[in-house]
C-alpha atoms as a PDB file:
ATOM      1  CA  UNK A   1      21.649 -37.758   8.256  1.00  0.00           C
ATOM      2  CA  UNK A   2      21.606 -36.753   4.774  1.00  0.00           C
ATOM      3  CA  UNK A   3      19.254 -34.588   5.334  1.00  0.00           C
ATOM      4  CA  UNK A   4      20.476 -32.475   7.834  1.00  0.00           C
ATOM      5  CA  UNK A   5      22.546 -29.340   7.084  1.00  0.00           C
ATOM      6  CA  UNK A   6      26.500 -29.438   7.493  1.00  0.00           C
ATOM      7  CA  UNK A   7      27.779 -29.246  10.866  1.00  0.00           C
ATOM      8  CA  UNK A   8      29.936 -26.746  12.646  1.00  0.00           C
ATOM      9  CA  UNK A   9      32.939 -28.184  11.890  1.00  0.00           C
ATOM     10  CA  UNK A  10      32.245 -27.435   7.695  1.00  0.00           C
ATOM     11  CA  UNK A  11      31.054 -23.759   8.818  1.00  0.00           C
ATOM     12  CA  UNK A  12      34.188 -23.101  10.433  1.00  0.00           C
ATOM     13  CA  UNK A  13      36.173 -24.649   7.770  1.00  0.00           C
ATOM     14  CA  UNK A  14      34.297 -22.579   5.743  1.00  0.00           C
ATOM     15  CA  UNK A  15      34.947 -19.189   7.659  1.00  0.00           C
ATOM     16  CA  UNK A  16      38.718 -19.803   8.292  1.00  0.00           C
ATOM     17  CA  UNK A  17      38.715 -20.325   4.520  1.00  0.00           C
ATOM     18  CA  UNK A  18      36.909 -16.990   3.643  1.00  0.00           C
ATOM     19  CA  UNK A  19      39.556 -15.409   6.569  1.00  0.00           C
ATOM     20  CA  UNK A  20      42.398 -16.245   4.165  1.00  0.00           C
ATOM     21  CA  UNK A  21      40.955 -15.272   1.179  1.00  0.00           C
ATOM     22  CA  UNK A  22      39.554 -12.328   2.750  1.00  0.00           C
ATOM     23  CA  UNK A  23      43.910 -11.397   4.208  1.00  0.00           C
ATOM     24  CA  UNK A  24      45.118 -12.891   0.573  1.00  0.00           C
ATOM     25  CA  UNK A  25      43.298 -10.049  -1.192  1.00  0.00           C
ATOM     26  CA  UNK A  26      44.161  -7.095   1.359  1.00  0.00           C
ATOM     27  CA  UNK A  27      47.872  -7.533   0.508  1.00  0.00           C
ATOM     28  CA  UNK A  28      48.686  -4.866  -2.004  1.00  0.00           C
ATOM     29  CA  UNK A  29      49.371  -7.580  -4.817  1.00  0.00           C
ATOM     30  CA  UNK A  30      48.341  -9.906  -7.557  1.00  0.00           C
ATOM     31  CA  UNK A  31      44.871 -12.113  -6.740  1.00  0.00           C
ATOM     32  CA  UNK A  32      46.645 -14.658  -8.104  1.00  0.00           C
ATOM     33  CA  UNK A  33      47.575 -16.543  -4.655  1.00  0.00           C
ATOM     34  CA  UNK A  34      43.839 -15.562  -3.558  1.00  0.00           C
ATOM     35  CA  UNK A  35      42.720 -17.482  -6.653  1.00  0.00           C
ATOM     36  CA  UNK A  36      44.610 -20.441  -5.846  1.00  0.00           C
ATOM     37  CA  UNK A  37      42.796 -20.255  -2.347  1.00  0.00           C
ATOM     38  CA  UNK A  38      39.082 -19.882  -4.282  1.00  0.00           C
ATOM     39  CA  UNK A  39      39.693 -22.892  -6.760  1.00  0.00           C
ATOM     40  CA  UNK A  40      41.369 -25.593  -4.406  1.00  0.00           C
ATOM     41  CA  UNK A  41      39.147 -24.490  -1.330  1.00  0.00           C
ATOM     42  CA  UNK A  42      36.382 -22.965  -1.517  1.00  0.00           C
ATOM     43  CA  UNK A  43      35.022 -24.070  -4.901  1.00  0.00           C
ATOM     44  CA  UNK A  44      35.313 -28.210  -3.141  1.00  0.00           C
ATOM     45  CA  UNK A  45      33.352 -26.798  -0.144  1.00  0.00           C
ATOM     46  CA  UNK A  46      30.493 -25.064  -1.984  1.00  0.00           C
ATOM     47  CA  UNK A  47      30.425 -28.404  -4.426  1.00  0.00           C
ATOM     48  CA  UNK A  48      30.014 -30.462  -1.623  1.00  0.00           C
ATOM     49  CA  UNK A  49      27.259 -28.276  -0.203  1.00  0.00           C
ATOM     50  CA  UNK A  50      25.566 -27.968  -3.008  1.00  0.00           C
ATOM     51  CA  UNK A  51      25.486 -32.052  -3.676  1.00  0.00           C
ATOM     52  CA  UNK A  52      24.911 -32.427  -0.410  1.00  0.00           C
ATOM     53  CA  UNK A  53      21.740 -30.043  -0.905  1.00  0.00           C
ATOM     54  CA  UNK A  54      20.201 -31.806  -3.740  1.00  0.00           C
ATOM     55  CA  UNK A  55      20.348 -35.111  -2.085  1.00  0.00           C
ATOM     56  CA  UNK A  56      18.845 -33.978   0.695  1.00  0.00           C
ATOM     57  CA  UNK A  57      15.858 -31.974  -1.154  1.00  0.00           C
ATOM     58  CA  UNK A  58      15.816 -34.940  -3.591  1.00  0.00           C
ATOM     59  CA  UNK A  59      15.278 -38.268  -0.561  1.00  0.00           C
ATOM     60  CA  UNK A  60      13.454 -35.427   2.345  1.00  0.00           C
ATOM     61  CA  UNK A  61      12.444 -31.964   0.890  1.00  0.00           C
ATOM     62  CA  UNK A  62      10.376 -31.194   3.852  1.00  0.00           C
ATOM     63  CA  UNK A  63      13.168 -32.043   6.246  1.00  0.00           C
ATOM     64  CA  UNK A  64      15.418 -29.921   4.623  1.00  0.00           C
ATOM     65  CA  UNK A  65      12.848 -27.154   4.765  1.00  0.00           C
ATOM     66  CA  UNK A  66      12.526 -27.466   8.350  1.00  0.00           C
ATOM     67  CA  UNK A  67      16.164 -26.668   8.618  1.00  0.00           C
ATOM     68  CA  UNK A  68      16.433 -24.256   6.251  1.00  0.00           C
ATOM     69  CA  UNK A  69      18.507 -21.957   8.411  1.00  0.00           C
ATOM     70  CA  UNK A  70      20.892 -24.391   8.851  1.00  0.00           C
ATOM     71  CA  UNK A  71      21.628 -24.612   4.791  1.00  0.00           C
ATOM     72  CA  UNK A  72      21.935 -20.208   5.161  1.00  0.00           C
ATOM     73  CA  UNK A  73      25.933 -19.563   6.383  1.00  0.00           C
ATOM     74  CA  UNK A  74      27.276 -20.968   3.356  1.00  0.00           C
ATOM     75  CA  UNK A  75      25.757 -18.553   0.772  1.00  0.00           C
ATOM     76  CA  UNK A  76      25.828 -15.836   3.234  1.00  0.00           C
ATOM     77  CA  UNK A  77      29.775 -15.897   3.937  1.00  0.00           C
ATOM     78  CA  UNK A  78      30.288 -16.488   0.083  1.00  0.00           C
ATOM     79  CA  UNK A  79      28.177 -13.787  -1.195  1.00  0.00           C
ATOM     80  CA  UNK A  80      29.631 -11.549   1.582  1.00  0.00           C
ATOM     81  CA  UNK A  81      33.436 -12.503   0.517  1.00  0.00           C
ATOM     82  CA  UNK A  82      32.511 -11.657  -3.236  1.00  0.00           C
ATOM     83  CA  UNK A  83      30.533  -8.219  -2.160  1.00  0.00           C
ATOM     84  CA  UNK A  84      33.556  -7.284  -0.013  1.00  0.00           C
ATOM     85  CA  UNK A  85      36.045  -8.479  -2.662  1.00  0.00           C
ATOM     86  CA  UNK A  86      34.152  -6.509  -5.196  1.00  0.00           C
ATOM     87  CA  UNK A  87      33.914  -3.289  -2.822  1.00  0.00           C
ATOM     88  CA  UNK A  88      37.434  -3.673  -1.869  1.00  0.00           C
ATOM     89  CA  UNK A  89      36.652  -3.403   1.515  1.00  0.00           C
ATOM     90  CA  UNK A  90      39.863  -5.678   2.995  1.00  0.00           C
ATOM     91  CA  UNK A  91      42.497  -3.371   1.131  1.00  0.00           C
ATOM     92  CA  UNK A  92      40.690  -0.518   2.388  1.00  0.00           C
ATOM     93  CA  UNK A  93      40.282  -1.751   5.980  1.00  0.00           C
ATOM     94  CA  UNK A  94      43.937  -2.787   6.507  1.00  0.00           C
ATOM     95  CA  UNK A  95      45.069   0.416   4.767  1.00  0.00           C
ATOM     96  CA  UNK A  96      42.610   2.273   7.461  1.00  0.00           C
ATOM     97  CA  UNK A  97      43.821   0.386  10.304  1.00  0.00           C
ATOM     98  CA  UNK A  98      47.654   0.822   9.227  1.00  0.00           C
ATOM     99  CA  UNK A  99      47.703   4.577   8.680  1.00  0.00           C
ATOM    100  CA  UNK A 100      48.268   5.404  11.505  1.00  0.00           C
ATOM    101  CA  UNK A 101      51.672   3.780  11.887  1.00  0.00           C
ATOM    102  CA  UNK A 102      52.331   5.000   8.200  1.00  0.00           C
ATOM    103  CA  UNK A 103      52.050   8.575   9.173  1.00  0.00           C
ATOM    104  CA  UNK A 104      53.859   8.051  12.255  1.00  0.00           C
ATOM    105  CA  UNK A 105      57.008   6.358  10.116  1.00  0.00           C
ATOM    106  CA  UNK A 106      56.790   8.872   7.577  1.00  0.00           C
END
């Protein structure tokens, strides 16, 4: 069991958790509530993944290399969140999909 990657249910607890982060910093204010998010959320998850990791390379390394893809989404949707953070790319895409009605009020 240990050796298996995390299930569905951790992925999507995992995406859902990115979402919010993801909506918390397209809000044109402080990253401090986004912050909050990273530290009591998504820092547990990737803690338990990584334990959960070396256990599993530590009592079956070759089992966990057979399901190597299954270990992928976590890094994946965290690097993405931090390249998109860094790019600014959630400000910029509500502020895209929102002018629009800006123009229109203005």
């Amino acid at each position: 069991m240990i050796s298996m990657p995390p299930g569905l249910g951790y992925h999507a607890v995992v995406v859902v958790t990115t979402l919010v982060i993801a909506w918390w910093v397209s809000v044109p204010f402080s990253y401090a509530e986004s912050g909050v998010v990273v530290i009591f959320a998504l820092v547990p998850l990737v803690l338990y993944w990584a334990i959960r990791l070396s256990v599993a390379l530590i009592r079956d390394a070759p089992a966990v290399r057979h399901r190597h893809l299954g270990w992928l989404p976590l890094p994946v949707i965290v690097l993405g969140l931090c390249a998109a953070v860094d790019a600014d790319l959630p400000f910029k895409t509500r502020f895209a999909l929102s002018q629009a009605s800006m123009e229109g009020y203005a």
